[in-house]
N, C-alpha and C. Protein backbone atom coordinates (compact mmCIF):
# COMPACT_ATOMS: atom_id res chain seq x y z
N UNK A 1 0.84 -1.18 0.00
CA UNK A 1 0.00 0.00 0.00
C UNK A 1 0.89 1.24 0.00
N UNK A 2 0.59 2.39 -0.70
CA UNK A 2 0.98 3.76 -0.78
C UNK A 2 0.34 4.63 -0.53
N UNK A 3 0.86 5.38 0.04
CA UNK A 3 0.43 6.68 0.57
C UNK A 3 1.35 8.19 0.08
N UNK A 4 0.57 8.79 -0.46
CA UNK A 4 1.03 9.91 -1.47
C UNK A 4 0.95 11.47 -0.73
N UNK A 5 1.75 12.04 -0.21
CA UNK A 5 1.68 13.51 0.25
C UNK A 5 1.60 14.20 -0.78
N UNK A 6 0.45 15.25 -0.55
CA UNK A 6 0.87 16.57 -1.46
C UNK A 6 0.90 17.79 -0.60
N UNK A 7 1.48 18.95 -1.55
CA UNK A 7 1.74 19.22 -2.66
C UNK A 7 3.60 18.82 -2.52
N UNK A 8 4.08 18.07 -1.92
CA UNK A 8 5.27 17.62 -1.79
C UNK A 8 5.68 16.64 -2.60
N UNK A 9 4.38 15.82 -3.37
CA UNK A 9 4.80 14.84 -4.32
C UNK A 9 5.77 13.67 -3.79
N UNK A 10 5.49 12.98 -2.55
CA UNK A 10 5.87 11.89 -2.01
C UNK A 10 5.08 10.92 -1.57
N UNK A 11 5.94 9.98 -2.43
CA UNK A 11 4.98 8.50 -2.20
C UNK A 11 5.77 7.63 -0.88
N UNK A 12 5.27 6.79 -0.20
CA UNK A 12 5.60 6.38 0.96
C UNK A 12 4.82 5.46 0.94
N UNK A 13 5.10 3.78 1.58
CA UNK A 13 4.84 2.62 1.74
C UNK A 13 4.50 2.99 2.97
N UNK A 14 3.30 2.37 3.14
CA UNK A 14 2.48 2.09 4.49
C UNK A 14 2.12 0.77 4.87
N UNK A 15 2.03 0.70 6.07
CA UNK A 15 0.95 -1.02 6.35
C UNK A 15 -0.17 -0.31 7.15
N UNK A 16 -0.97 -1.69 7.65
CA UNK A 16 -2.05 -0.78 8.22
C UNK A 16 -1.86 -1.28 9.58
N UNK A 17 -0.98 -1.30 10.12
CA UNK A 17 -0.61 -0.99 11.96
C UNK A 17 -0.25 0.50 11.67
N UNK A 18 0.35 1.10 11.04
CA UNK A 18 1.42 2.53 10.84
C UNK A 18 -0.22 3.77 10.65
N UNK A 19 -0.04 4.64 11.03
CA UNK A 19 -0.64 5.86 10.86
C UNK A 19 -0.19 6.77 9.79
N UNK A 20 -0.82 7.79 9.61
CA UNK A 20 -0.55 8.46 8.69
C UNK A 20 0.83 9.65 9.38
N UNK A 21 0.55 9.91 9.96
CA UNK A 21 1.47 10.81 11.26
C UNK A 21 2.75 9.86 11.19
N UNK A 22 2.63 8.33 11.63
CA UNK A 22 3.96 7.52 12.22
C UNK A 22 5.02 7.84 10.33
N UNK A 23 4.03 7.41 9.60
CA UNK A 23 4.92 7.72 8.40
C UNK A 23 5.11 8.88 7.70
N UNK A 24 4.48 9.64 8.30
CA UNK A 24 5.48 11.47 8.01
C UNK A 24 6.18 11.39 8.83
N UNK A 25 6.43 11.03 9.54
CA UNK A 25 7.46 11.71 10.57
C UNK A 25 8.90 10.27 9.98
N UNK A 26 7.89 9.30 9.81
CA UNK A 26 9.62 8.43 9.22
C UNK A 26 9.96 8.96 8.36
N UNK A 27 9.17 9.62 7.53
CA UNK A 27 9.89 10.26 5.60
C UNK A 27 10.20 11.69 6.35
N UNK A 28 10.03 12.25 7.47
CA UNK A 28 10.84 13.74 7.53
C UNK A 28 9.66 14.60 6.77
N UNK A 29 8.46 14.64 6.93
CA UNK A 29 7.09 15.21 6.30
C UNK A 29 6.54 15.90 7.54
N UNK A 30 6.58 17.49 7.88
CA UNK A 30 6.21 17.89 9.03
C UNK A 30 4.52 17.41 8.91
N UNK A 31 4.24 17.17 9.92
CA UNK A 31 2.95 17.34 10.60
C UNK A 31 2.88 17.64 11.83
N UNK A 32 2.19 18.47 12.06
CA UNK A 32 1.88 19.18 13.57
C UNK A 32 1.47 18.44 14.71
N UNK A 33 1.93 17.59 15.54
CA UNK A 33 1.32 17.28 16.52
C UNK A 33 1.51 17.75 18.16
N UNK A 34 0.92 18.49 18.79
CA UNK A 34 1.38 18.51 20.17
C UNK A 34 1.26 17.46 20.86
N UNK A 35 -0.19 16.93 21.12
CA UNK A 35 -0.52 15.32 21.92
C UNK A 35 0.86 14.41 21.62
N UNK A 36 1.12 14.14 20.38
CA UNK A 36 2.08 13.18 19.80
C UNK A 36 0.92 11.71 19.75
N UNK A 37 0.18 11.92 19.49
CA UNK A 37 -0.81 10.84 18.85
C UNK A 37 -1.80 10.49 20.12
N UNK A 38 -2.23 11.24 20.93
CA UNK A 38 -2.67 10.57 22.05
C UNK A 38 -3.93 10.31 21.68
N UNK A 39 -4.85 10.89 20.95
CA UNK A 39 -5.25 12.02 20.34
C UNK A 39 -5.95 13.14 21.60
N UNK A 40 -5.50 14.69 21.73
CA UNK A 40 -5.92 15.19 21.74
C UNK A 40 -5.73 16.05 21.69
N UNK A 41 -4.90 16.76 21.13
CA UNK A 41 -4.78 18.38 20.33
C UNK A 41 -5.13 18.62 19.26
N UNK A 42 -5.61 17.75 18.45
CA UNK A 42 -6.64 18.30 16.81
C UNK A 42 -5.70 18.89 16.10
N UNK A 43 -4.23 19.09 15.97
CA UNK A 43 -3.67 20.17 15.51
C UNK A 43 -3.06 19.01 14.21
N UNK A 44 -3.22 18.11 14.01
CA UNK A 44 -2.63 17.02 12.91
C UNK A 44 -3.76 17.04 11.91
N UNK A 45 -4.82 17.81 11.78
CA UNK A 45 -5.70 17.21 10.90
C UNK A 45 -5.09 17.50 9.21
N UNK A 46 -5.82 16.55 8.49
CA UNK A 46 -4.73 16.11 6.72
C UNK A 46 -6.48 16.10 6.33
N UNK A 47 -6.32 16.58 4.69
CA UNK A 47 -7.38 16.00 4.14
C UNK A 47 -7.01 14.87 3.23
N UNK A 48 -8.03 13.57 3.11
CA UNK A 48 -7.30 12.80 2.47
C UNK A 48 -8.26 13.03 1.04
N UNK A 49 -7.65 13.51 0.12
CA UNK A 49 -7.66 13.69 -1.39
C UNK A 49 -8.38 12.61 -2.39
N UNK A 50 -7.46 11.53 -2.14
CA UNK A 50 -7.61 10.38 -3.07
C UNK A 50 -7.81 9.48 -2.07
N UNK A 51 -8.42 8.10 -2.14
CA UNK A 51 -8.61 7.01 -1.89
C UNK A 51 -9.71 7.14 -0.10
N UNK A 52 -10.48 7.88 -0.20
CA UNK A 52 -11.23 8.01 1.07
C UNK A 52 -11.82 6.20 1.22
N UNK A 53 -12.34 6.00 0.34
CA UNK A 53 -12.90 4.55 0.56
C UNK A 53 -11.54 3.38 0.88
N UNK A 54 -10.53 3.73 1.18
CA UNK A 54 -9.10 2.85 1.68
C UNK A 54 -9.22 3.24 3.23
N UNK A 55 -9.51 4.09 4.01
CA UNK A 55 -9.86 4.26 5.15
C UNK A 55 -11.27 3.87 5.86
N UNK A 56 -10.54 3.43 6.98
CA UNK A 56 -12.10 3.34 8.14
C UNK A 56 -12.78 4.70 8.70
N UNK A 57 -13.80 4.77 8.94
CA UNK A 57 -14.73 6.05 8.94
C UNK A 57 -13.68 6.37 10.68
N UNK A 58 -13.95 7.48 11.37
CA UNK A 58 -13.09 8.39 12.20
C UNK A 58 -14.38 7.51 13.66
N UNK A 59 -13.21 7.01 14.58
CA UNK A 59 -13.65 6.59 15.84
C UNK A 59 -13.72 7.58 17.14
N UNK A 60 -14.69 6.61 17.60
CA UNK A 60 -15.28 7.65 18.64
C UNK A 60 -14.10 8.71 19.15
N UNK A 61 -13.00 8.52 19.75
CA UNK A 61 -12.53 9.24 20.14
C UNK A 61 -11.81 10.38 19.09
N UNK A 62 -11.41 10.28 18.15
CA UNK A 62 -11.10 11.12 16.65
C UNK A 62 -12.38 11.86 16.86
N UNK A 63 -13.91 11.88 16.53
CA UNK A 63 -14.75 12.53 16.31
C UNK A 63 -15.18 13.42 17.97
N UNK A 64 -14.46 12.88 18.33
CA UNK A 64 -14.98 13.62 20.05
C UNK A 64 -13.89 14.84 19.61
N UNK A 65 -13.01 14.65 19.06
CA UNK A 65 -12.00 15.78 18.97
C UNK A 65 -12.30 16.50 17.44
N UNK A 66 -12.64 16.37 16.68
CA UNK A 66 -12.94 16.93 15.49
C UNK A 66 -14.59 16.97 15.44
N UNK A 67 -15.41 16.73 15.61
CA UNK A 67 -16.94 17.11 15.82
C UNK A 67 -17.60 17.03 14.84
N UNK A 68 -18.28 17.55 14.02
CA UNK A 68 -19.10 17.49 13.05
C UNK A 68 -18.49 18.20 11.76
N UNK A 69 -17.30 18.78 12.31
CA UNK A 69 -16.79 19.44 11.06
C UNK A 69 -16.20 18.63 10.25
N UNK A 70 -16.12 17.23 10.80
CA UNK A 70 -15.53 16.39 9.69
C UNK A 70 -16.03 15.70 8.37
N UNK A 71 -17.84 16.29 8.93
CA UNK A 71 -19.29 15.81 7.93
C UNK A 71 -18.93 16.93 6.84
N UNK A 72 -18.38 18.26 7.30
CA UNK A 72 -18.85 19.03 6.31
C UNK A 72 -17.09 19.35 5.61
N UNK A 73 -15.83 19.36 6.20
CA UNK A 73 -14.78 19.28 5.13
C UNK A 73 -14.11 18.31 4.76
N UNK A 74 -14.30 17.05 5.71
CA UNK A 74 -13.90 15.64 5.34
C UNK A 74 -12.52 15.57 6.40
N UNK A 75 -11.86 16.53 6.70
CA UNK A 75 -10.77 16.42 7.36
C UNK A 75 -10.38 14.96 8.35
N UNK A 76 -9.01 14.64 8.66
CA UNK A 76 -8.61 13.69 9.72
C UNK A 76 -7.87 13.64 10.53
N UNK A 77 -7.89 13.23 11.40
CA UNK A 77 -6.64 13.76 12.43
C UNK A 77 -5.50 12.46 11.90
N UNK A 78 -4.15 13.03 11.74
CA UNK A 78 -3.25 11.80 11.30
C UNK A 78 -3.27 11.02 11.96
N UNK A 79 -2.86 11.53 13.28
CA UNK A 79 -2.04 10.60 14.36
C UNK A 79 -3.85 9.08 14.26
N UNK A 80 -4.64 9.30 14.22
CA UNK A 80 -5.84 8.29 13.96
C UNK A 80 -6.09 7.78 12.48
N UNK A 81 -5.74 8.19 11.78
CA UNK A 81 -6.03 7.63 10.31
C UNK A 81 -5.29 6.39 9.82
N UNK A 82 -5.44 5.44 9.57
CA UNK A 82 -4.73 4.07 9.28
C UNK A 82 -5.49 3.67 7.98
N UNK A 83 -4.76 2.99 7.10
CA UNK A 83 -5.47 2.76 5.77
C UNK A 83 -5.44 1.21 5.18
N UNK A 84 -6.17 0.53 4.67
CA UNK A 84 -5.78 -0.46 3.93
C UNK A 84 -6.00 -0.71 2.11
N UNK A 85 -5.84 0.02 1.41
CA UNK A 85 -5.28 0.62 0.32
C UNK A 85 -4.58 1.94 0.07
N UNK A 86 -4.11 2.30 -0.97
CA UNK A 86 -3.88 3.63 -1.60
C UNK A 86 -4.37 4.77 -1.27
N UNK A 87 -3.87 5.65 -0.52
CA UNK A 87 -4.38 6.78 -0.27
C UNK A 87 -3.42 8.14 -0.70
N UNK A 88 -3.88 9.49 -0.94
CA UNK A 88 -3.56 10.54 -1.28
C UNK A 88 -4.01 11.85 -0.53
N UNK A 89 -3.02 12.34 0.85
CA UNK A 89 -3.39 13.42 1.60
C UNK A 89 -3.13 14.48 1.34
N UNK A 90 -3.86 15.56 1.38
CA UNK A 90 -3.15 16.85 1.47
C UNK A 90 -2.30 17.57 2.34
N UNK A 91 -1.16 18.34 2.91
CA UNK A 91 -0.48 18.45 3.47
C UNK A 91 -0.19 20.00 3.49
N UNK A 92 -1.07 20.46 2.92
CA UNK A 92 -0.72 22.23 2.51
C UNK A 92 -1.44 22.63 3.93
N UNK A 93 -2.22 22.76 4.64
CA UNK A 93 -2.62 23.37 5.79
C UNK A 93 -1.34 23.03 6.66
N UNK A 94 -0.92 21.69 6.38
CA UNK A 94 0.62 21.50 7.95
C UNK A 94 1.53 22.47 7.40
N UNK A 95 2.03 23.02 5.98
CA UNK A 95 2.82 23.05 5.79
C UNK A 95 2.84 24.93 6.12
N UNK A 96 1.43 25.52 5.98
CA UNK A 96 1.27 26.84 6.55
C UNK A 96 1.32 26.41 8.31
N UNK A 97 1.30 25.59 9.13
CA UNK A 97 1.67 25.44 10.32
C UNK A 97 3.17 25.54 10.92
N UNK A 98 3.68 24.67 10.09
CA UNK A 98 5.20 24.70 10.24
C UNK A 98 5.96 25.57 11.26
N UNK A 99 5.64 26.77 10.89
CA UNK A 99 6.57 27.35 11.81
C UNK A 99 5.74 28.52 12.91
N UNK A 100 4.80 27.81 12.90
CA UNK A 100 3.96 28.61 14.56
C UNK A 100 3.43 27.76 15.15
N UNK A 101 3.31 28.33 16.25
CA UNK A 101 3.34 27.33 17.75
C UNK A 101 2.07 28.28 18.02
N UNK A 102 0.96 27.61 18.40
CA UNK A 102 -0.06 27.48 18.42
C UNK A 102 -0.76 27.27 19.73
N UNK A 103 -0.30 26.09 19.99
CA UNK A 103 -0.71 25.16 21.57
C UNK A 103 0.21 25.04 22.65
N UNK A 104 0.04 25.04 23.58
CA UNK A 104 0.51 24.60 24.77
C UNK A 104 0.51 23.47 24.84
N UNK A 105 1.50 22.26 25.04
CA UNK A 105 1.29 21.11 25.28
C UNK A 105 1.17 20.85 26.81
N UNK A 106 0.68 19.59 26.92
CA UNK A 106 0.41 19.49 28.62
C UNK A 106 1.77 18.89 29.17
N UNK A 107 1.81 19.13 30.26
CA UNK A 107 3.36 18.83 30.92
C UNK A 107 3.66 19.89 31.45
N UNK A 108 4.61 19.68 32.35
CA UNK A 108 4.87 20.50 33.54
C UNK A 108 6.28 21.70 32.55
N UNK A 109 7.07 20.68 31.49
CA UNK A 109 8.08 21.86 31.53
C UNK A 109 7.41 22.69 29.97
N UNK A 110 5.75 22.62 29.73
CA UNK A 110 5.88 23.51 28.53
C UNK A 110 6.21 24.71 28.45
N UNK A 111 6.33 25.42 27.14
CA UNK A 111 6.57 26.56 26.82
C UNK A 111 5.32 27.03 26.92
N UNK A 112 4.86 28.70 27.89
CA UNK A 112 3.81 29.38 27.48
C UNK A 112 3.77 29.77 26.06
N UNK A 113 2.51 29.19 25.58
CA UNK A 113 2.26 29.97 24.01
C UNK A 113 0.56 30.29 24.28
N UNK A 114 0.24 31.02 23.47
CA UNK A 114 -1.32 31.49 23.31
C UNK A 114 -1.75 30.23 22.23
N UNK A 115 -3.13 29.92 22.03
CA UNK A 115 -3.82 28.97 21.56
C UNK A 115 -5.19 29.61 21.42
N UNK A 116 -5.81 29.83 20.55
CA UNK A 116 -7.23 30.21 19.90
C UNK A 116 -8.10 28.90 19.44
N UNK A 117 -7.40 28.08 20.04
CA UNK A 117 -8.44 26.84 19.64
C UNK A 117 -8.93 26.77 20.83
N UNK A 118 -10.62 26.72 20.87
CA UNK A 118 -11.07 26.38 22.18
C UNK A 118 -11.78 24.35 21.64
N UNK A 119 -12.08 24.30 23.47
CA UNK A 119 -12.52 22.77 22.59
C UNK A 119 -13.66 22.49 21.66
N UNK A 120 -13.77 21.48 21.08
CA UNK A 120 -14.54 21.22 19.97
C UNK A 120 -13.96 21.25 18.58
N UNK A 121 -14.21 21.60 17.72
CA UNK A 121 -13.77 21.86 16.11
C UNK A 121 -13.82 22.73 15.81
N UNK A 122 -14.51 23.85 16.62
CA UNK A 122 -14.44 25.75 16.21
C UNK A 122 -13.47 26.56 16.52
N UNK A 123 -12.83 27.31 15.97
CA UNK A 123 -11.58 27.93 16.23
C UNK A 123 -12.67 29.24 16.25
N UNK A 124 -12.58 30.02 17.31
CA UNK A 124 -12.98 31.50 17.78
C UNK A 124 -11.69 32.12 17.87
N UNK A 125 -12.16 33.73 17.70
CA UNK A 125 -10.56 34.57 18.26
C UNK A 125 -10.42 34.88 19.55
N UNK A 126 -9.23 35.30 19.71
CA UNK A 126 -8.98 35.60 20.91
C UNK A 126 -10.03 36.00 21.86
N UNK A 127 -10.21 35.83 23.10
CA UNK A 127 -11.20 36.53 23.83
C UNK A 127 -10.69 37.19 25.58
N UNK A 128 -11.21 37.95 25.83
CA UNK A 128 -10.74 38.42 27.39
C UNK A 128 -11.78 38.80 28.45
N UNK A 129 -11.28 38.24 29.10
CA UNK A 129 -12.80 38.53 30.70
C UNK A 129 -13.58 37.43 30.67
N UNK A 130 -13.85 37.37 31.81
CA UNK A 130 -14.62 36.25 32.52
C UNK A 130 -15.92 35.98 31.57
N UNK A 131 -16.49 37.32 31.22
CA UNK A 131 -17.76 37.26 30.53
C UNK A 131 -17.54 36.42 29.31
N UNK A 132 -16.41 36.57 28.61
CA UNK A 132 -16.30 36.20 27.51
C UNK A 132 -15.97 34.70 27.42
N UNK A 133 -15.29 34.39 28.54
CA UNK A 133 -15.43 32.66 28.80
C UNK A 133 -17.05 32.53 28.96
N UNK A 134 -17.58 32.70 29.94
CA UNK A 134 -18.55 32.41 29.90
C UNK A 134 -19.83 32.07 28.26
N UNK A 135 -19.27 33.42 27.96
CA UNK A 135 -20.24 33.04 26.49
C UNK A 135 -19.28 31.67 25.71
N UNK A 136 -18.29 31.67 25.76
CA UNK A 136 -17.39 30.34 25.09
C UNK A 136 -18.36 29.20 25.84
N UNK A 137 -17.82 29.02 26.94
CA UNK A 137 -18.96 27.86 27.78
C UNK A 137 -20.04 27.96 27.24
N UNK A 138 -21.62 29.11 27.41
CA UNK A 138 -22.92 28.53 26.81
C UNK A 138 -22.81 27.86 25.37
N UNK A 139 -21.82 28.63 24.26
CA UNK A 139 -22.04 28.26 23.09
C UNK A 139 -21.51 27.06 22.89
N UNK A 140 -20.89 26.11 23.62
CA UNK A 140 -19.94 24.78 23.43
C UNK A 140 -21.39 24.22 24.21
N UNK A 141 -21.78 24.35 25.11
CA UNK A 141 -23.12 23.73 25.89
C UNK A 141 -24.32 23.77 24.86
N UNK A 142 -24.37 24.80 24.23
CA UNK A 142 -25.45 25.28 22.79
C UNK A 142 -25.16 23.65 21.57
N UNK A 143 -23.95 24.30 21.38
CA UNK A 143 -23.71 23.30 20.52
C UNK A 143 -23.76 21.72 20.85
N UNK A 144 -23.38 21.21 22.18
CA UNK A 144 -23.25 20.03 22.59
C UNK A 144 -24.95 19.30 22.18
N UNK A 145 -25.62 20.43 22.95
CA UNK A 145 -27.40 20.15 23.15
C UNK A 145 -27.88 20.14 21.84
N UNK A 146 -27.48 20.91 20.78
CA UNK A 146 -27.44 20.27 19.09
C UNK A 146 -27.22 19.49 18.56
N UNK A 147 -26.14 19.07 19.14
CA UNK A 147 -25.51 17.76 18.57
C UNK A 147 -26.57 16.43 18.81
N UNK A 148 -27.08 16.62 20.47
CA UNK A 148 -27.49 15.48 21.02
C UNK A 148 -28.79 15.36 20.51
N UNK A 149 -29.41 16.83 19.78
CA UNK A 149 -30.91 16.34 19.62
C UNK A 149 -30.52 16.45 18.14
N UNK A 150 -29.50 16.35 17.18
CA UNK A 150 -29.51 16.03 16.03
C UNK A 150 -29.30 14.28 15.89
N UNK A 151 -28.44 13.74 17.04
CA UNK A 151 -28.43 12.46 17.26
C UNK A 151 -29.61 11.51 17.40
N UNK A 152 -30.84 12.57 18.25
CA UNK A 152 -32.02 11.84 19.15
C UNK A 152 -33.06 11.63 17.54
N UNK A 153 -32.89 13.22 16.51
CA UNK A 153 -34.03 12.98 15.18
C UNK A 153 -33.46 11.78 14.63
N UNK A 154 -32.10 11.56 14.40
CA UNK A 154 -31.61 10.59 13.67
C UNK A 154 -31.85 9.08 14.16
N UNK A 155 -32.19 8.85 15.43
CA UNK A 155 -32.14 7.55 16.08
C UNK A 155 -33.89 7.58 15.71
N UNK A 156 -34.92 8.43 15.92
CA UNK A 156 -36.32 8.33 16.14
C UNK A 156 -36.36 8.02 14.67
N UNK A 157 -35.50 8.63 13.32
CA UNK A 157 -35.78 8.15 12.20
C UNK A 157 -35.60 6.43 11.52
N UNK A 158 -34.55 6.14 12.58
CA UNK A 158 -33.90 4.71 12.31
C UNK A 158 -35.07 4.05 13.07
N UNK A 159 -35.85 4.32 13.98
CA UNK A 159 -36.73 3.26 15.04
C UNK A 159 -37.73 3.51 13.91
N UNK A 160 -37.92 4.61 13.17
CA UNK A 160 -39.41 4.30 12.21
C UNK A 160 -39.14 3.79 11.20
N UNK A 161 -37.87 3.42 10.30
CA UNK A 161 -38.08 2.67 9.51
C UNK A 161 -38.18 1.46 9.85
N UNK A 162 -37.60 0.75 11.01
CA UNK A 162 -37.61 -0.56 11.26
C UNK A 162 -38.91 -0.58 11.62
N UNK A 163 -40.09 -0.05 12.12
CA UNK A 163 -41.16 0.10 12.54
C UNK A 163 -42.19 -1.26 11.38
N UNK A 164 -42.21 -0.38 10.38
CA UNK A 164 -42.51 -0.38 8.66
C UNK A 164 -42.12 -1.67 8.20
């Protein structure tokens, strides 16, 4: 199996124990990770280009960290993506990453850096004052309670066809 970076134009042998992340980083292909595959800094996501049907759909814990935005740009987090055919990622969003530091990693000796990613899949800007967390909190609580009653139409639709 191969796996093709762009716009770098590198092909790379994969198996499917190896990630997409484990084999950029063997070919020297930046990808961004702070976690280092744990998953949970979201900061590795690749779009995969070519061969989407060579991958398994994104597991619970991948989609707890990427959210619904993965319905609407397809995106993946590397360090989770494993393939069993031919695949073709894009690599141009890591490669505008490259050289900014973004996140704080967890651990006692990190470097302070600022981070505009709050949790979920929405990147908001900067914000200051208590008030303004606060509105971060209702709208992640807003959104959560969306999610769950977009889950609840979708399950009441699956109990009525089996109904039938």
């Amino acid at each position: 199996m191969k796996i093709k970076f762009i716009p770098q134009n590198v092909e790379c042998e994969i198996n499917p124990n190896q990630t997409v992340l484990d084999v950029a980083n063997q070919n020297d292909l930046y990808i961004k990770s702070v976690c280092r595959g744990v998953p949970s800094c979201a900061e590795c996501r690749i779009k995969v280009v070519e061969g989407e049907y060579n991958v398994l759909p994104p597991a619970s814990k991948e989609l707890a960290l990427i959210g619904s935005a993965y319905f609407v740009d397809q995106r993946r987090l590397s360090c989770q993506l494993r393939c069993f055919g031919d695949i073709t990622v894009d690599l141009t969003e890591q490669i505008e990453k490259e050289n900014v530091v973004t996140k704080r990693p967890r651990g006692g000796n990190a470097k302070e850096v600022d981070s505009s990613a709050r949790a979920g899949n929405i990147i908001f800007e900067p914000q200051q004052g208590n008030r303004m967390k606060r509105e971060d909190q209702k709208r992640l609580m807003a959104e959560e309670a969306l999610l769950k009653e977009e889950q609840r139409r979708e399950l009441e639709k699956i109990r009525a066809r089996h109904k039938k």
